[in-house]
Structures are given as C-alpha cells and as structure tokens.
C-alpha atoms as a PDB file:
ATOM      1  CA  UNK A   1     114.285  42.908 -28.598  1.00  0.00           C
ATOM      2  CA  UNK A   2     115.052  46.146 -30.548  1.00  0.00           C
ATOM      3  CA  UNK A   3     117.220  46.518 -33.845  1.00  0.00           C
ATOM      4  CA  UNK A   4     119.900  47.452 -31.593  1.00  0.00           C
ATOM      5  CA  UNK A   5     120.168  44.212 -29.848  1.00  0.00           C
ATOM      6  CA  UNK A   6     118.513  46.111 -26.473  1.00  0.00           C
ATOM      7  CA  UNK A   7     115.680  44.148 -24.305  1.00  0.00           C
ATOM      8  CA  UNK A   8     112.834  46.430 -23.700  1.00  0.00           C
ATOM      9  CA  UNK A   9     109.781  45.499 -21.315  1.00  0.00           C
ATOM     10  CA  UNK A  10     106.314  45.840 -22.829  1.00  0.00           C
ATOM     11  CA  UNK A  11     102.741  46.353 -21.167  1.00  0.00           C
ATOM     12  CA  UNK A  12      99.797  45.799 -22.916  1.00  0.00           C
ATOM     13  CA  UNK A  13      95.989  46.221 -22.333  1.00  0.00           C
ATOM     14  CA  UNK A  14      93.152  45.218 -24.605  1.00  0.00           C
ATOM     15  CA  UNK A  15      89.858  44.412 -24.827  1.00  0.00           C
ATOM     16  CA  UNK A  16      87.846  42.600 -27.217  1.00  0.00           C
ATOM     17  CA  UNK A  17      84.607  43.143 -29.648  1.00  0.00           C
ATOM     18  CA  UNK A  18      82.396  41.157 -30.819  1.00  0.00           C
ATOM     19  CA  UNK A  19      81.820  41.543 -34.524  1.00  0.00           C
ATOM     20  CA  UNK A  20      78.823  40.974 -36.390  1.00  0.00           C
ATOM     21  CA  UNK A  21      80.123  38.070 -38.164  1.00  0.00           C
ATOM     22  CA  UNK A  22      80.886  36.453 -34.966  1.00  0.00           C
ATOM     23  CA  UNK A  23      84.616  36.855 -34.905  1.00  0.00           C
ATOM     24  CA  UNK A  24      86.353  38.826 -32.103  1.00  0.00           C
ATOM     25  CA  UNK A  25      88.428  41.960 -32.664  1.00  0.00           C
ATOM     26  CA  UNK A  26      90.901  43.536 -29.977  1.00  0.00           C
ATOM     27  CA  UNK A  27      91.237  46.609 -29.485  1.00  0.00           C
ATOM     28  CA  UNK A  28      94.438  47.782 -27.330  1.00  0.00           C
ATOM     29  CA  UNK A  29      97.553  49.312 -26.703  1.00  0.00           C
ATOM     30  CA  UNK A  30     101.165  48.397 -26.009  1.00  0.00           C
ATOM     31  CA  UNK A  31     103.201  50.921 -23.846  1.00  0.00           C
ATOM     32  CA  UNK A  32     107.277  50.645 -22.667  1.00  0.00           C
ATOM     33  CA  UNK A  33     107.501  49.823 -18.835  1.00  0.00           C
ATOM     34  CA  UNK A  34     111.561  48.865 -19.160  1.00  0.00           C
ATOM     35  CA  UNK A  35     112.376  52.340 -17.024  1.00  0.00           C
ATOM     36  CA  UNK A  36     109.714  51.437 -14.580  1.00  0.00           C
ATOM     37  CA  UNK A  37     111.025  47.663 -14.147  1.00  0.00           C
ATOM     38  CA  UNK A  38     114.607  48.769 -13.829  1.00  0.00           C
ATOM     39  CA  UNK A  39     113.223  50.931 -10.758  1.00  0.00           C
ATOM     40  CA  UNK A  40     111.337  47.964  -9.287  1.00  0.00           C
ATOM     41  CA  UNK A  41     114.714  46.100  -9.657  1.00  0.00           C
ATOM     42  CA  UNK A  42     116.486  48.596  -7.828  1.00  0.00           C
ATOM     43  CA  UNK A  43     114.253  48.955  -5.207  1.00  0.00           C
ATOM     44  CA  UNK A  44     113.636  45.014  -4.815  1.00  0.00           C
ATOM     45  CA  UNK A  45     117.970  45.136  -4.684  1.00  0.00           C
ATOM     46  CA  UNK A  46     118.159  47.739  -1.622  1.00  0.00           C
ATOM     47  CA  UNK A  47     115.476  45.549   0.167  1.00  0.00           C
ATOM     48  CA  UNK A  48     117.152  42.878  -0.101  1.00  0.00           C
ATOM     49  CA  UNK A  49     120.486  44.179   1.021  1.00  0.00           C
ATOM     50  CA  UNK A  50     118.320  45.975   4.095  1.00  0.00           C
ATOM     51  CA  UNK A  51     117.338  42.518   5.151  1.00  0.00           C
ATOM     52  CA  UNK A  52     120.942  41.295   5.053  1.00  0.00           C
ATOM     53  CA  UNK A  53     122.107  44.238   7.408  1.00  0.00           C
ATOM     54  CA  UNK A  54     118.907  43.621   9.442  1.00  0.00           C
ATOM     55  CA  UNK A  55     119.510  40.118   9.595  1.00  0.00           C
ATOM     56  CA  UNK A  56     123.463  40.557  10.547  1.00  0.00           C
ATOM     57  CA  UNK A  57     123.370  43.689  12.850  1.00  0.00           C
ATOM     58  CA  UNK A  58     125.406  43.179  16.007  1.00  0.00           C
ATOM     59  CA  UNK A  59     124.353  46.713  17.260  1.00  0.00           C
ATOM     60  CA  UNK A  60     119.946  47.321  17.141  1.00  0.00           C
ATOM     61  CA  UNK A  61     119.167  48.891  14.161  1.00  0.00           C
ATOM     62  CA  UNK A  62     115.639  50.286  13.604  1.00  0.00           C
ATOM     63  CA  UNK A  63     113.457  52.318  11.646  1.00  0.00           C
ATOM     64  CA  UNK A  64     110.623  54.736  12.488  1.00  0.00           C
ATOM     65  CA  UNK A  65     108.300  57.182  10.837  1.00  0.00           C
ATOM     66  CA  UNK A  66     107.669  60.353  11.255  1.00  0.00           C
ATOM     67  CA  UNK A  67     105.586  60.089  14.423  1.00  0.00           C
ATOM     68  CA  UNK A  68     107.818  56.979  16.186  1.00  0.00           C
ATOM     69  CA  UNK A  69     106.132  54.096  14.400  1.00  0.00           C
ATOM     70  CA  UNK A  70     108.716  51.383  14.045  1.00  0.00           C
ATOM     71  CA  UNK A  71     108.629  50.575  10.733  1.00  0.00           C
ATOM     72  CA  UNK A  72     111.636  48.093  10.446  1.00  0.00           C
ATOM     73  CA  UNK A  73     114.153  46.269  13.441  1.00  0.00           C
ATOM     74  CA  UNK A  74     116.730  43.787  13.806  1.00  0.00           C
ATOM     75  CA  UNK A  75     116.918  40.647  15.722  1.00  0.00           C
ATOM     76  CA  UNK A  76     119.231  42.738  18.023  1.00  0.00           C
ATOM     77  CA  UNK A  77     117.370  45.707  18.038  1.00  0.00           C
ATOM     78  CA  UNK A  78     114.578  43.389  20.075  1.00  0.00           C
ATOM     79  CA  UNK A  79     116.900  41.355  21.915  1.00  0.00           C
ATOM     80  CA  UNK A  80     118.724  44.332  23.545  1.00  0.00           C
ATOM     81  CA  UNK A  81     115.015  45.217  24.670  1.00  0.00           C
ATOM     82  CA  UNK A  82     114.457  41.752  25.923  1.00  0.00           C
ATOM     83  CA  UNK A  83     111.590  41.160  23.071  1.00  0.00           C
ATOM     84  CA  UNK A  84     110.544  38.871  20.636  1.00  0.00           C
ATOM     85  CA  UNK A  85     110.667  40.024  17.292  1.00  0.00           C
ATOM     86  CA  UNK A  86     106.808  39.666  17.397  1.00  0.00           C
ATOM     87  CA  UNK A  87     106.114  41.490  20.554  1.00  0.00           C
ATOM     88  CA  UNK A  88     107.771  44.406  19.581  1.00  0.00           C
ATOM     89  CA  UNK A  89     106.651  44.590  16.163  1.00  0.00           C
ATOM     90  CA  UNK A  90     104.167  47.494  16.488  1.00  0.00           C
ATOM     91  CA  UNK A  91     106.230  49.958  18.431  1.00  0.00           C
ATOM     92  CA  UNK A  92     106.197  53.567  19.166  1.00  0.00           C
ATOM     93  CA  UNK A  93     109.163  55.124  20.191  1.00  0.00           C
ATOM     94  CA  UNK A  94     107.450  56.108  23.653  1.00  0.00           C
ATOM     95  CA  UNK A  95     107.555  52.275  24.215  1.00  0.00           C
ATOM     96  CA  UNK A  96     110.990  51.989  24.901  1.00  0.00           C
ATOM     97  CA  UNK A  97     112.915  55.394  24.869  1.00  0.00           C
ATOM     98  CA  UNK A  98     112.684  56.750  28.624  1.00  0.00           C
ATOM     99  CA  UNK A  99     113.887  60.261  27.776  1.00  0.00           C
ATOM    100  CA  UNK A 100     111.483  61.276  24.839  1.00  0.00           C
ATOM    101  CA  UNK A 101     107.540  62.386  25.930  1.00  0.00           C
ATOM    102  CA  UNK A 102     105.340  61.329  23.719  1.00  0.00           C
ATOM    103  CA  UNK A 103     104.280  65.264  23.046  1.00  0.00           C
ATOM    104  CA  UNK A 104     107.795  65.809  21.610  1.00  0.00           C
ATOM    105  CA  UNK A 105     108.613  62.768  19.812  1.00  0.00           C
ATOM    106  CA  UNK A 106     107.434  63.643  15.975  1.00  0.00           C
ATOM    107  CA  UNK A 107     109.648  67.130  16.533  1.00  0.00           C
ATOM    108  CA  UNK A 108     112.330  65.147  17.847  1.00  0.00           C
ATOM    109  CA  UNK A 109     112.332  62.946  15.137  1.00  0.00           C
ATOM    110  CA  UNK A 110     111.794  65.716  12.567  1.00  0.00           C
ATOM    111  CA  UNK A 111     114.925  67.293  14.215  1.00  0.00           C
ATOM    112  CA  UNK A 112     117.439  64.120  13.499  1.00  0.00           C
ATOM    113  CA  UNK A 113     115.732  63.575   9.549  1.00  0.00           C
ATOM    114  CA  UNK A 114     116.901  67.030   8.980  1.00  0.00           C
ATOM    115  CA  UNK A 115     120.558  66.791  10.866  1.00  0.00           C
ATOM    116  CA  UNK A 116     122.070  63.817  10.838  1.00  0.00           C
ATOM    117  CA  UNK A 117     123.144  62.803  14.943  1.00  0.00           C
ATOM    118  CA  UNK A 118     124.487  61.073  17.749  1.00  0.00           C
ATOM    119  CA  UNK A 119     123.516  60.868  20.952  1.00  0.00           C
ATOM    120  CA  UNK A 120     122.626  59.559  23.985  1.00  0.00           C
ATOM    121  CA  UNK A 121     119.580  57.801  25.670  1.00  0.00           C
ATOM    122  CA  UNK A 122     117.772  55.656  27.905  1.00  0.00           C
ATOM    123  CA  UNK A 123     115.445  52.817  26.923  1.00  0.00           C
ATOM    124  CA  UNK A 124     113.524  50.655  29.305  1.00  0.00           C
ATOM    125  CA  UNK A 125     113.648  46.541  28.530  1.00  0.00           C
ATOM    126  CA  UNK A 126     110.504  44.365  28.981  1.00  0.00           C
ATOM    127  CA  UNK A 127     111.762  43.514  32.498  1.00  0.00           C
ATOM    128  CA  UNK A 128     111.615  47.510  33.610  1.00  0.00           C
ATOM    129  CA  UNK A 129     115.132  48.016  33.829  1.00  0.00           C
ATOM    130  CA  UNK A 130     117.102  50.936  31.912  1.00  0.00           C
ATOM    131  CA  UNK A 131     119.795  50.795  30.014  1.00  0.00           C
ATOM    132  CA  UNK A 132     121.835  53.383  28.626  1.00  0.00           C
ATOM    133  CA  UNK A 133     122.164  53.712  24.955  1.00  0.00           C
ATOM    134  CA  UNK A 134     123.944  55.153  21.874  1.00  0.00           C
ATOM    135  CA  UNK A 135     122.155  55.634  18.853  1.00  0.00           C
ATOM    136  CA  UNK A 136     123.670  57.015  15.436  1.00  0.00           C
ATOM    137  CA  UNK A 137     120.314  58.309  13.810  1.00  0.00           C
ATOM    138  CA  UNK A 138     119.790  59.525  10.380  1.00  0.00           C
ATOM    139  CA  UNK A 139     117.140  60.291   8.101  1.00  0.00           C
ATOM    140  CA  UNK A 140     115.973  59.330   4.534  1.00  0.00           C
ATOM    141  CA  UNK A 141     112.942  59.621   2.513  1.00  0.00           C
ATOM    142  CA  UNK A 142     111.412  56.815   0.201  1.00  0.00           C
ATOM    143  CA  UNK A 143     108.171  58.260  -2.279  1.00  0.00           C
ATOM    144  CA  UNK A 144     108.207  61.725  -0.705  1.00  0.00           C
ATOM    145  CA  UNK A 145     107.468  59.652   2.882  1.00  0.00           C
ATOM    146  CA  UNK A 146     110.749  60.788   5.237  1.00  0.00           C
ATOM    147  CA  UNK A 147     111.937  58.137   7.914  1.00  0.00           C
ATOM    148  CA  UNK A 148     114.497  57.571  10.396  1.00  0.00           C
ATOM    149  CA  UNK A 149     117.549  55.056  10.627  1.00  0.00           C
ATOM    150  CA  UNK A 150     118.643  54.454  13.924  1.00  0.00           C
ATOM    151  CA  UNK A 151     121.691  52.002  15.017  1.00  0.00           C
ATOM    152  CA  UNK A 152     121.608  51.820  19.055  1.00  0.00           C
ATOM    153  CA  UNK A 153     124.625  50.569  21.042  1.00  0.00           C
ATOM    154  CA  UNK A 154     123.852  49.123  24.805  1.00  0.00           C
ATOM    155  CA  UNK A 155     126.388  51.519  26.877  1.00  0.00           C
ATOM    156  CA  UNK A 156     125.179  50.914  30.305  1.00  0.00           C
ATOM    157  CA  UNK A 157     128.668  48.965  31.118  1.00  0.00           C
ATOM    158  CA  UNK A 158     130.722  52.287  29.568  1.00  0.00           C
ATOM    159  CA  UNK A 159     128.359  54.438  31.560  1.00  0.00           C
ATOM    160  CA  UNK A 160     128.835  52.638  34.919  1.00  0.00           C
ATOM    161  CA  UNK A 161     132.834  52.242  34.201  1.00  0.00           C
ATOM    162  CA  UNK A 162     132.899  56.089  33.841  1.00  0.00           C
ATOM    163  CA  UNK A 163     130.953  56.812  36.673  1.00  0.00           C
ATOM    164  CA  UNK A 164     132.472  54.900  39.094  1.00  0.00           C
ATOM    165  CA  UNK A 165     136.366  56.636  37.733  1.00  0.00           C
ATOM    166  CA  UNK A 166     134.213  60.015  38.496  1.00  0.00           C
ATOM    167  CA  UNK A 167     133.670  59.103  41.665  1.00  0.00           C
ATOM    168  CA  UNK A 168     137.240  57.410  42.870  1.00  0.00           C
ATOM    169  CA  UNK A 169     138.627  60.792  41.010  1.00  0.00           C
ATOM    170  CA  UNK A 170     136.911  62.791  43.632  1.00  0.00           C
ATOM    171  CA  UNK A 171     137.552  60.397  46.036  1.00  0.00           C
ATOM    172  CA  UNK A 172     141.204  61.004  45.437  1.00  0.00           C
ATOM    173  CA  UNK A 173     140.845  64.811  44.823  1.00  0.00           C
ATOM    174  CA  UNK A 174     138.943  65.033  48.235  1.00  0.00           C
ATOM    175  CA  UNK A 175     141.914  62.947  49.821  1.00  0.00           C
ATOM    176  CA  UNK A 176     144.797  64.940  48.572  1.00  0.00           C
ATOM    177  CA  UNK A 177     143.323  67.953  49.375  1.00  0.00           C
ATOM    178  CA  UNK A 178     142.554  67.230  53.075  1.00  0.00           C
ATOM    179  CA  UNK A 179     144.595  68.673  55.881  1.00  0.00           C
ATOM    180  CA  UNK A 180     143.600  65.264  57.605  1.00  0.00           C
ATOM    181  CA  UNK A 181     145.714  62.916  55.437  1.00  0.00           C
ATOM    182  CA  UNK A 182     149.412  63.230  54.393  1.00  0.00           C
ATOM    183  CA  UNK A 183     150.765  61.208  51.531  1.00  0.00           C
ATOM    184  CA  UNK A 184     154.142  59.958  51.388  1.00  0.00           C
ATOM    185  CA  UNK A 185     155.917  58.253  48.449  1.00  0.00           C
ATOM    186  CA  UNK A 186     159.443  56.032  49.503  1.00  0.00           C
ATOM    187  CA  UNK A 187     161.597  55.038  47.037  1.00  0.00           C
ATOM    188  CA  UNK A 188     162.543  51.008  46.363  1.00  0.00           C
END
C-alpha cells in the first residue's frame, strides 16, 4: 500500500550468497507489475464473459484463425453440424463449409477480418446433408494474432419457404399469361 492509500502489485527476484562468515546475503530486485495484473484481469474478464455467450448461444457461434482453424465454438455451433463438441474440436473450415475450397479459404477469411459481413453459405452435417446457412462474420485481433467471429443461423427452412413461393409465382405468372386458361372472378 502506497502513502496515498493505492494497492500496488510487486514482483521480486533474488538470489542468495553465501558469505564467508556463513550467513546468507540476497541480492535482488523488486519491480511494479500492478499495470500488467490489471491487464491479466481484463483479459481473464472478457474470457469469462466469451464462455458465457459460448455457453448460451442459440445461433453457432465460432472462431477461426487466419487459415480456418477453429479456435473456439458453441454447443450450438456443433449441434447444428450434428457433432459432439469433441469431434469437432479440431476443425478447418473446409470441414464443414461446402462453398469455400480449401485454396481460397485464408483469402476469404482475410477478406471478412478486414470488412466486417454477412452472407450466405452451405455447410455439410456429419450425416452428409447440407444445410443452408447465415453467418454474421467479423474480425478481431488479440497480441497482433487477427481472428474471425462468426455467428451462423440454420436457414435451410427460409430457403426452401422462398423457393417453393418462386416457383408457385411462376406457376401463377405462367397461368395468367396463357391463352389456354381464362380466369374469372364472381362476386358473393
């Protein structure tokens, strides 16, 4: 505790002589590691509240490196894959995402660190089927390393839904404008 009533954090380092006379003497030194403790609290805060979102993310958040390495996933990042958390634990993004070859995925990636986006893709599930997805990517950097945040949203239903009102649009386009059928429209 200093003068001023402020708690300061202290590192110290020594090492001891033996004198003649067969007492010890230390020598050492004493330096001030409060700014570097505050830091580790900080960083040990925004870990913690990373596992909370993690732990409480209805859509599948994950995180990858530079090159596609998953680095970090929720529960329902896996379960929309049809994984264990275990079995997808060492990941590529080539593992699941249909649309990105491997040859492009660190540009890709580089891409969405530098522009925040949203977009669309396909990812295949442990059974082999595809499902369309959503993701809202974004990137950050932690000691100079840069990463990507990804939150992906299962759209297959939305996809299929708008597909299908595609198709009975021109279905009805097709019917209107044939010579073939006449449409009549009675009131009560």
């Amino acid at each position: 505790t200093r003068p001023d009533g402020s708690i300061r954090w202290l590192r110290g380092n020594s090492i001891p002589q033996a004198e003649p006379d067969g007492s010890t003497l230390w020598h050492g030194f004493i330096s001030d590691v409060t700014d570097r403790k505050a830091e580790e609290k900080a960083i040990e805060s925004k870990a913690k509240n990373l596992v909370a979102l993690l732990e409480t993310a209805s859509d599948g958040i994950h995180i990858v490196d530079e090159v596609g390495s998953l680095i970090q996933f929720s529960r329902s990042f896996a379960t929309m894959l049809g994984y264990s958390m275990e079995e997808i634990r060492n990941f590529n993004v080539v593992d699941w995402d249909v649309d990105i070859p491997r040859e492009n995925v660190p540009a890709r990636i580089k891409a969405v660190i530098e522009s925040p986006q949203t977009f669309n893709t396909r990812h295949r599930r442990k059974d082999g089927s595809i499902i369309d997805v959503e993701i809202h990517a974004k990137g950050f950097e932690i000691d100079e390393k840069k990463y990507l945040y990804a939150s992906s949203r299962d759209i297959t239903e939305r996809m299929r839904s708008a597909k299908k009102i595609r198709e009975l649009l021109e279905e009805q386009s097709s019917m209107l404008n044939s010579n073939i059928v006449g449409i009549v429209r009675l009131a009560d």
